[in-house]
C-alpha atoms as a PDB file:
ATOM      1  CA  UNK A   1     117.135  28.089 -48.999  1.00  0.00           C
ATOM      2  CA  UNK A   2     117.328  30.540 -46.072  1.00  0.00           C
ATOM      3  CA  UNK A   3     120.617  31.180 -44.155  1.00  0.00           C
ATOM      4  CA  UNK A   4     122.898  28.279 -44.090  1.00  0.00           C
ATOM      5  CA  UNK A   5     124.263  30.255 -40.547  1.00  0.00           C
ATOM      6  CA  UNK A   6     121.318  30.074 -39.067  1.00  0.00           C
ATOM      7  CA  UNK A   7     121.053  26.971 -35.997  1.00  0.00           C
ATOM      8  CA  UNK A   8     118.041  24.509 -36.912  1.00  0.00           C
ATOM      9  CA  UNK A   9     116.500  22.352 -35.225  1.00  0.00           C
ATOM     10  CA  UNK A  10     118.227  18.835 -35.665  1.00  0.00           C
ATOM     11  CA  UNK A  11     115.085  16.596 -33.883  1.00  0.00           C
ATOM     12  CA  UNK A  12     111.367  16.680 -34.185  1.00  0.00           C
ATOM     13  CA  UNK A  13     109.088  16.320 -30.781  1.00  0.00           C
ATOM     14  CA  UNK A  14     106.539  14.426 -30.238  1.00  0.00           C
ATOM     15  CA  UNK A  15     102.956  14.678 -31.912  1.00  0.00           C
ATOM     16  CA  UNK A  16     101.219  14.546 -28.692  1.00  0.00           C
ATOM     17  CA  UNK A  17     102.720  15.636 -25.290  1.00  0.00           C
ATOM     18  CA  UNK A  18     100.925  13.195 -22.928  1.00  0.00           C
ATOM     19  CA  UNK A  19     100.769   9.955 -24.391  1.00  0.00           C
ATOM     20  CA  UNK A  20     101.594   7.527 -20.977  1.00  0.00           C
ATOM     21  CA  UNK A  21     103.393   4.505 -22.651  1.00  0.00           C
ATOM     22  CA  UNK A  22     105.641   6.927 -24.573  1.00  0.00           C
ATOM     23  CA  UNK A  23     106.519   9.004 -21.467  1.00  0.00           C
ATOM     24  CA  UNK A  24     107.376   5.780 -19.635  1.00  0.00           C
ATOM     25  CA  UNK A  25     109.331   4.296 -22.555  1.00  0.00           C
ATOM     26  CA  UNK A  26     111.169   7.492 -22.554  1.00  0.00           C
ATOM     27  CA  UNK A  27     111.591   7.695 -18.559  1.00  0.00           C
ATOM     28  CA  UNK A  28     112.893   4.267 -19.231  1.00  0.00           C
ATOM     29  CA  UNK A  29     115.664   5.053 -21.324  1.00  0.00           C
ATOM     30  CA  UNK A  30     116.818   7.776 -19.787  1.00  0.00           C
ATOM     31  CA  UNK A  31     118.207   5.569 -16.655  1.00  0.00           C
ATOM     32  CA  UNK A  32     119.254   3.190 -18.731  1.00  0.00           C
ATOM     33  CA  UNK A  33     121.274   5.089 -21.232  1.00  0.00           C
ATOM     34  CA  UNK A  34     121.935   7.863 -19.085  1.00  0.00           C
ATOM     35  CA  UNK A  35     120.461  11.091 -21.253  1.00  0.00           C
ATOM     36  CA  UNK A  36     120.544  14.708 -20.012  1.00  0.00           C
ATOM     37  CA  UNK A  37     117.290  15.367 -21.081  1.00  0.00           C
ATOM     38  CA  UNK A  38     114.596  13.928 -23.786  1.00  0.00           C
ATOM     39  CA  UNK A  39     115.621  16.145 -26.345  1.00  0.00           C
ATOM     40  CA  UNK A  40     119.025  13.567 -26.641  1.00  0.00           C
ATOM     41  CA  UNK A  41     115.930  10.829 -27.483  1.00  0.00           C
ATOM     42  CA  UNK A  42     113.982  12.624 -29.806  1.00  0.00           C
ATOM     43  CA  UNK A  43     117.280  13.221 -31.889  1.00  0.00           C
ATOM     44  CA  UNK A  44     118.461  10.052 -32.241  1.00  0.00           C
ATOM     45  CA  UNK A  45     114.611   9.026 -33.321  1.00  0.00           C
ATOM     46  CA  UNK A  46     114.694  11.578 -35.537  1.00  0.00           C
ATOM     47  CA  UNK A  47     117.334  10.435 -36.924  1.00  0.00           C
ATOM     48  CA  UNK A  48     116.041   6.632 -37.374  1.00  0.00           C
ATOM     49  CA  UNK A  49     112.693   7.973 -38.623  1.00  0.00           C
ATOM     50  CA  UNK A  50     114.774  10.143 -41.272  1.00  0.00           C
ATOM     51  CA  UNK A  51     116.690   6.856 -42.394  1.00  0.00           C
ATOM     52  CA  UNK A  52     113.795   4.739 -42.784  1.00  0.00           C
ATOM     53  CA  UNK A  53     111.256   7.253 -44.368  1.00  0.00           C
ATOM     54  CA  UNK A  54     114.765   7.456 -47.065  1.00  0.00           C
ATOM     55  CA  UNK A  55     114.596   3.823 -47.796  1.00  0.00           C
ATOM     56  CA  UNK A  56     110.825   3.982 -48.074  1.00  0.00           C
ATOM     57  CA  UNK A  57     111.322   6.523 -50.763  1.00  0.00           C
ATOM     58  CA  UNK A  58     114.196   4.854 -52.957  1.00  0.00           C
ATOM     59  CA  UNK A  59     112.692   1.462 -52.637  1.00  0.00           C
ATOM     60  CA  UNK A  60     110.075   3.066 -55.809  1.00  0.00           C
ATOM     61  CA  UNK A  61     112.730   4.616 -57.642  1.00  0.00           C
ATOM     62  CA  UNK A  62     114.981   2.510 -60.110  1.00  0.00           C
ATOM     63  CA  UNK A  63     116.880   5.405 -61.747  1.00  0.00           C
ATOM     64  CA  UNK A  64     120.864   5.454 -61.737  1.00  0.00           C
ATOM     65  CA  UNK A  65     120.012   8.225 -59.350  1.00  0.00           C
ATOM     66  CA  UNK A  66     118.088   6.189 -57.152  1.00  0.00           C
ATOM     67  CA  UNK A  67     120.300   3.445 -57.044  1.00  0.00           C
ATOM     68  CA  UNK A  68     123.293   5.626 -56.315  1.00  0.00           C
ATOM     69  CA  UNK A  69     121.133   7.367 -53.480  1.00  0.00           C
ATOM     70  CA  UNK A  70     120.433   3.573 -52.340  1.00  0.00           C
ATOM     71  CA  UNK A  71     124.084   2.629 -51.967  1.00  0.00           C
ATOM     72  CA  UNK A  72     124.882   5.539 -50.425  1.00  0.00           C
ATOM     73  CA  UNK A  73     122.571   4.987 -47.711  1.00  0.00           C
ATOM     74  CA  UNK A  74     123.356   1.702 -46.521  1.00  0.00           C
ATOM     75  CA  UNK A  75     126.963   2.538 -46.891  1.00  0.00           C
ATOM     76  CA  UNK A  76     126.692   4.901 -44.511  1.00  0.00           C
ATOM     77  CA  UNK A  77     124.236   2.857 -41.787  1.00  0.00           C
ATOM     78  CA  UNK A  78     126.826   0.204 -42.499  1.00  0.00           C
ATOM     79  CA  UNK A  79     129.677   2.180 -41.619  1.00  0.00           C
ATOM     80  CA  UNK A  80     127.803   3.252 -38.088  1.00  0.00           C
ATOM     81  CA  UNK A  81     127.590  -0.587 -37.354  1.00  0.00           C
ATOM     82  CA  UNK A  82     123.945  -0.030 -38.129  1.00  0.00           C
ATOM     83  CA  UNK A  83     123.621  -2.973 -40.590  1.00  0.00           C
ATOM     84  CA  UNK A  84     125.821  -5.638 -41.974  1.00  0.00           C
ATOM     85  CA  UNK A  85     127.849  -6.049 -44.623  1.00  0.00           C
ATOM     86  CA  UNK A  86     125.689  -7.409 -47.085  1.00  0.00           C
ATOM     87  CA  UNK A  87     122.093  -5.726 -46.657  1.00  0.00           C
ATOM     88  CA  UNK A  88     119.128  -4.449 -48.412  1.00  0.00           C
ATOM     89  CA  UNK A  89     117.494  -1.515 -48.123  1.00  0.00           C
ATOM     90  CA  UNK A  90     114.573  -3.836 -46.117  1.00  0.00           C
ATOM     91  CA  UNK A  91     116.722  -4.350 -43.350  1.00  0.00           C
ATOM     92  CA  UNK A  92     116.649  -0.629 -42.331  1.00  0.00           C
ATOM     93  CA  UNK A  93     112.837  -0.898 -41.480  1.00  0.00           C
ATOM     94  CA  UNK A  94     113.893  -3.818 -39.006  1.00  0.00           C
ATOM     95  CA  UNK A  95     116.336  -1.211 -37.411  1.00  0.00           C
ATOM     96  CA  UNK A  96     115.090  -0.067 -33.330  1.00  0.00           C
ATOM     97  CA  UNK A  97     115.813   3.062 -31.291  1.00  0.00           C
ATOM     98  CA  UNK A  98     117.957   1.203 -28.842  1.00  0.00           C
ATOM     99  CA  UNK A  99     119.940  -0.106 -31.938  1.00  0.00           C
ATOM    100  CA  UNK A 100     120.982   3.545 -32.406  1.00  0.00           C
ATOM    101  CA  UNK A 101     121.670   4.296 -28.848  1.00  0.00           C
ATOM    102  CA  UNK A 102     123.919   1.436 -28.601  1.00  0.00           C
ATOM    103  CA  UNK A 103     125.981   3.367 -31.073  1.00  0.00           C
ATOM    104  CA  UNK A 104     126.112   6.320 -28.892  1.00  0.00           C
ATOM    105  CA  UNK A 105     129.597   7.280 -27.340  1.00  0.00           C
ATOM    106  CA  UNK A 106     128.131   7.514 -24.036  1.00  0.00           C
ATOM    107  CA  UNK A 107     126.798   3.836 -24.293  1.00  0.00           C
ATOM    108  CA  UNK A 108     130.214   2.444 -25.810  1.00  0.00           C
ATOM    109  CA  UNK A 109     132.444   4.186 -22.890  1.00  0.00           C
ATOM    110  CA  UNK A 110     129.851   2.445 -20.627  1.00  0.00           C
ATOM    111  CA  UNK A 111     130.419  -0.778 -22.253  1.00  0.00           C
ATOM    112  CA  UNK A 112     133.877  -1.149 -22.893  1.00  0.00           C
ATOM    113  CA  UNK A 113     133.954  -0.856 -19.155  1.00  0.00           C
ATOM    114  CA  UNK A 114     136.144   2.910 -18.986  1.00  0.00           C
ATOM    115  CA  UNK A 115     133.194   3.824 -16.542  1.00  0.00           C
ATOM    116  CA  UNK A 116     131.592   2.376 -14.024  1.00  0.00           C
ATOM    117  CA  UNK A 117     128.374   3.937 -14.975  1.00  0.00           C
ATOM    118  CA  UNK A 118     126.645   5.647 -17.720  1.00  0.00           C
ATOM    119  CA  UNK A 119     126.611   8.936 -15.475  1.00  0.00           C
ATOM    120  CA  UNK A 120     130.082   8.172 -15.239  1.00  0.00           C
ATOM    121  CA  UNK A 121     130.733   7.742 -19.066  1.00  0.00           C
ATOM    122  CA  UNK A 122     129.098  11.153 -20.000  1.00  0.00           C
ATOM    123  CA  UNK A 123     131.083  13.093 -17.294  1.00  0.00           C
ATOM    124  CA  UNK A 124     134.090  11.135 -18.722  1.00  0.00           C
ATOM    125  CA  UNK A 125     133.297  12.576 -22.095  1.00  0.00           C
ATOM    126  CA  UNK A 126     132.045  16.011 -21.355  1.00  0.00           C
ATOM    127  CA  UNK A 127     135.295  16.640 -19.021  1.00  0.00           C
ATOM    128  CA  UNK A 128     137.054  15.388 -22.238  1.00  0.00           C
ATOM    129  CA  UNK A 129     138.586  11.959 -21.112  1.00  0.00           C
ATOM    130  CA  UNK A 130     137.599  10.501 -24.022  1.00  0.00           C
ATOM    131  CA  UNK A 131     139.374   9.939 -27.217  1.00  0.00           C
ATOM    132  CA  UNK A 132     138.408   8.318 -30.636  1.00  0.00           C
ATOM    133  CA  UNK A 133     141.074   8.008 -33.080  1.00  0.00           C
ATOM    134  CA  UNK A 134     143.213  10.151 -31.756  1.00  0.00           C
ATOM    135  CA  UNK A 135     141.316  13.012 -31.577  1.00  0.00           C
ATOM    136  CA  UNK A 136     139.190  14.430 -28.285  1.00  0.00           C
ATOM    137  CA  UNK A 137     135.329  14.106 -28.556  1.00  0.00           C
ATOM    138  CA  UNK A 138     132.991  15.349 -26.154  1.00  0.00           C
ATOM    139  CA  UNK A 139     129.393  14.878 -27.317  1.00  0.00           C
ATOM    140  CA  UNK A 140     127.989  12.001 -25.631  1.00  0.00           C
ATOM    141  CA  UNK A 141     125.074  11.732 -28.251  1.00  0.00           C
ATOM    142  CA  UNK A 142     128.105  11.169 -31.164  1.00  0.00           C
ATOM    143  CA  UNK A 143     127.504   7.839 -33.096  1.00  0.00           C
ATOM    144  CA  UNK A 144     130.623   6.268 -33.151  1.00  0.00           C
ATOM    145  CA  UNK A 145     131.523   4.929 -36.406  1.00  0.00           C
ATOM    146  CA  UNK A 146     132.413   0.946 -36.478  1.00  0.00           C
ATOM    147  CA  UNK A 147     135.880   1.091 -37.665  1.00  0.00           C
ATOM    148  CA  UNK A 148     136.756   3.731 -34.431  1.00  0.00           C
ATOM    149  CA  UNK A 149     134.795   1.705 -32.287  1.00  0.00           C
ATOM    150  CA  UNK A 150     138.416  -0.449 -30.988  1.00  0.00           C
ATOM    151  CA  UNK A 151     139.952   2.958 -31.048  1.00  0.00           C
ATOM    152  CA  UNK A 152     138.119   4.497 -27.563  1.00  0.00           C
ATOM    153  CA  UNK A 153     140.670   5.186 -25.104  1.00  0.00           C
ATOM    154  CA  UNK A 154     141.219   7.293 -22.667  1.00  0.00           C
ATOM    155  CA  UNK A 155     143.079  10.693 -23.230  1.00  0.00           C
ATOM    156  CA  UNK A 156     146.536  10.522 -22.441  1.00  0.00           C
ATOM    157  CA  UNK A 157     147.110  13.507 -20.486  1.00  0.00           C
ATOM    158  CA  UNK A 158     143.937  12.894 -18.864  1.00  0.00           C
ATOM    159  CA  UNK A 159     144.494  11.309 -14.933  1.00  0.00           C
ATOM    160  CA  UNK A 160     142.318   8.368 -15.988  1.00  0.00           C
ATOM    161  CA  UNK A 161     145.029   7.438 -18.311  1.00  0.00           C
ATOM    162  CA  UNK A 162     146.756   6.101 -15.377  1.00  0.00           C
ATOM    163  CA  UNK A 163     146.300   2.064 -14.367  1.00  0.00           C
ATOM    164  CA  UNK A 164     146.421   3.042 -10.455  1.00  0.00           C
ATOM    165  CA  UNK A 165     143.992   5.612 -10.711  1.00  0.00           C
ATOM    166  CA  UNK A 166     141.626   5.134  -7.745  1.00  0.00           C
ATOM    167  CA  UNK A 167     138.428   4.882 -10.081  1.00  0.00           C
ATOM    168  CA  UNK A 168     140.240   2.363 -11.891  1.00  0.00           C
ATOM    169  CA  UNK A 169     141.045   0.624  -9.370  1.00  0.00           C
ATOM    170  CA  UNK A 170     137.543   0.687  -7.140  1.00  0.00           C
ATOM    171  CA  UNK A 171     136.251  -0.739 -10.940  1.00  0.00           C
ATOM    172  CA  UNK A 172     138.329  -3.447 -11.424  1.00  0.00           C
ATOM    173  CA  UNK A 173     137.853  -4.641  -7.905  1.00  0.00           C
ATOM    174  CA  UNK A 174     133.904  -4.129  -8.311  1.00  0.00           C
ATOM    175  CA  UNK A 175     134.252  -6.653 -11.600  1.00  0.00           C
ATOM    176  CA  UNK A 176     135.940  -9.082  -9.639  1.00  0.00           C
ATOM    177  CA  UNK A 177     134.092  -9.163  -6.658  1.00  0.00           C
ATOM    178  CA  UNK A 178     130.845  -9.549  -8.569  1.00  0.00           C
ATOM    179  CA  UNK A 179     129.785 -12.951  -8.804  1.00  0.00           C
ATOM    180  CA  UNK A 180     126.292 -14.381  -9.478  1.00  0.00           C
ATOM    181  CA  UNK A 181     124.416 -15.434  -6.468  1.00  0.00           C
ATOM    182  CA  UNK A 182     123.932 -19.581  -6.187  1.00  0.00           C
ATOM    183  CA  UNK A 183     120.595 -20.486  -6.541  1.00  0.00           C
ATOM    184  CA  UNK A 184     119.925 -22.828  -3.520  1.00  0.00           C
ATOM    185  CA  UNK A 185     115.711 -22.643  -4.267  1.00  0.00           C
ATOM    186  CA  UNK A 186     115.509 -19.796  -1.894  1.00  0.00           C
ATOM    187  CA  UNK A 187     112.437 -17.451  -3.710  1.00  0.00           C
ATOM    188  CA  UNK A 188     112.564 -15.163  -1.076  1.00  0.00           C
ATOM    189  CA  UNK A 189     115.805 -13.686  -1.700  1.00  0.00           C
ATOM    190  CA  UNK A 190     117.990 -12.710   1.026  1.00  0.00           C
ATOM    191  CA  UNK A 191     115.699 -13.620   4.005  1.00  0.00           C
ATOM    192  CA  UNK A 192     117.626 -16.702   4.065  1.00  0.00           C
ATOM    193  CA  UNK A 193     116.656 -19.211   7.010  1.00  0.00           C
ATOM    194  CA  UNK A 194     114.314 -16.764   7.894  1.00  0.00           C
ATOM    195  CA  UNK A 195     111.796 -17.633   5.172  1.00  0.00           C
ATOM    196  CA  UNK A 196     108.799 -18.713   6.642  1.00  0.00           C
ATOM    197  CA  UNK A 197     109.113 -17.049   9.953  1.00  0.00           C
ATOM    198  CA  UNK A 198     106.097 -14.428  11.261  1.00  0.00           C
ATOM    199  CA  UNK A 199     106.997 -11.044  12.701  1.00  0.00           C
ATOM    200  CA  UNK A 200     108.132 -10.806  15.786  1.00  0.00           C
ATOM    201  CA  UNK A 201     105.049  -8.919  16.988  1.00  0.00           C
ATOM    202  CA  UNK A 202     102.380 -11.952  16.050  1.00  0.00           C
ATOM    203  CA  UNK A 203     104.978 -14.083  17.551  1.00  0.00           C
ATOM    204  CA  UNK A 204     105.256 -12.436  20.808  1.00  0.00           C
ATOM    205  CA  UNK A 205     100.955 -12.181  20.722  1.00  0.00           C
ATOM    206  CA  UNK A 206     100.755 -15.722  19.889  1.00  0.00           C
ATOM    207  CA  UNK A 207     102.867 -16.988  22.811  1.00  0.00           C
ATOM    208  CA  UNK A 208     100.816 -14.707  25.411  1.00  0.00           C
ATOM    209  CA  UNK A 209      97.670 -15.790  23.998  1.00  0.00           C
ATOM    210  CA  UNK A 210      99.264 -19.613  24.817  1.00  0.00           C
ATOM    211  CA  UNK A 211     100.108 -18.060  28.139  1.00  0.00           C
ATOM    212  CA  UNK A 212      97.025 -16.955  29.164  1.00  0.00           C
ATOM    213  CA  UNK A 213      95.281 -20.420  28.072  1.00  0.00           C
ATOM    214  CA  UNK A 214      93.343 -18.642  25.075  1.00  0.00           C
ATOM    215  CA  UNK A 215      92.047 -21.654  22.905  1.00  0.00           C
ATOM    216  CA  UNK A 216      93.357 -20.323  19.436  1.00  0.00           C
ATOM    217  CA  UNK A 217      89.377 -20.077  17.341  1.00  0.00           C
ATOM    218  CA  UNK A 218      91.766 -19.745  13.671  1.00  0.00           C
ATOM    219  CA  UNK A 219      93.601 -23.094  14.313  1.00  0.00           C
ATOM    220  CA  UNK A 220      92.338 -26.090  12.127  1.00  0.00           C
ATOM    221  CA  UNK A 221      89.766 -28.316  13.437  1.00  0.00           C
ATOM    222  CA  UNK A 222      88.349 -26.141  16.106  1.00  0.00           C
ATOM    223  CA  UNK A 223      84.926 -25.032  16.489  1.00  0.00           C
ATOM    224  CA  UNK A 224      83.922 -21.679  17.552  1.00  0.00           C
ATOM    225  CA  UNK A 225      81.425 -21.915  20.550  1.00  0.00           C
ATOM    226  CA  UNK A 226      79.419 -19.127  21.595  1.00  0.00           C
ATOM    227  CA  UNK A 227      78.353 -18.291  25.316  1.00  0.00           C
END
């Protein structure tokens, strides 16, 4: 069994080290969700691969043991807003990795819109900002169970907690301000009326080549002739 004291590791890395679309996947992910380091990634698919190589195994068994393993399991992926209500143990295969990371504290402070980033939302929780249920949490990795999920607030003695707090404040005037851009048929973006236009160098050549009587060789229904 070995000593229960001893730290283990709780994620297992990957089989090869240079494999390009996983590296870029990862890279990926980590702006988007906002991780520390890869090691935050390879825990959290750790833990899906541990959940679904489960079901594989109690889908053969039809013991009251297996069965009470079964429910057990898809209790508790239930109760991390994993899965619905009503779901078989099939349903965990269909489960992804960013399924899971939605989950994440880090990624709920983001989206309940306590942070104006997901930088943001991990300092939040690591400077412990953050509570759940009344009580302080400051892992930004924690999966946050689906019946605390309405319960993420800020703490109250933290300066957040106030409504006039200049972060607050900059972020509520950010979401109001931010309004979708009309689409006039513009594909060029914000060049505007100057879509279409050349450079102002091959402009200024073309009007001293005009200016010095050059016949323009490139211009559609003029022949070359050589001297």
């Amino acid at each position: 069994m070995g000593d229960p004291r001893k730290i283990r590791k709780k994620y297992q890395t990957p089989g090869h080290p240079w494999q390009r679309a996983r590296i870029e996947e990862e890279r990926t992910l980590m702006k988007e969700y906002g991780f520390k380091n890869k090691r935050e990634i390879w825990k959290m698919n750790s833990f899906l691969r541990h959940a679904k190589a489960q079901a594989k195994m109690l889908v053969t068994q039809t013991d009251v043991q297996g069965e009470r393993e079964r429910k057990l399991l898809l209790s508790r992926l239930q109760r991390l807003g994993l899965l619905k209500t009503e779901s078989s143990l099939d349903s965990i295969l269909s489960i992804t990795l960013r399924d899971v990371l939605e989950r994440r504290l880090q990624t709920q402070v983001y989206r309940k819109t306590l942070a104006s980033s997901v930088d943001q939302a991990r300092q939040l929780i690591t400077h412990q900002h953050i509570m759940i249920g009344g009580k302080t949490v400051t892992s930004p990795c924690y999966v946050v169970p689906l019946v605390d999920e309405a319960s993420i607030v800020y703490h109250p003695h933290s300066s957040f907690s106030n409504a006039d707090h200049p972060e607050r404040v900059a972020m509520l005037v950010t979401k109001k301000t931010k309004t979708p851009r009309p689409d006039n048929g513009d594909t060029k973006g914000e060049r505007g009326r100057f879509a279409g236009r050349k450079p102002q160098r091959q402009r200024q050549k073309q009007a001293h080549r005009q200016k010095e009587g050059a016949t323009d060789h490139n211009a559609p229904g003029m022949r070359k002739v050589h001297g």
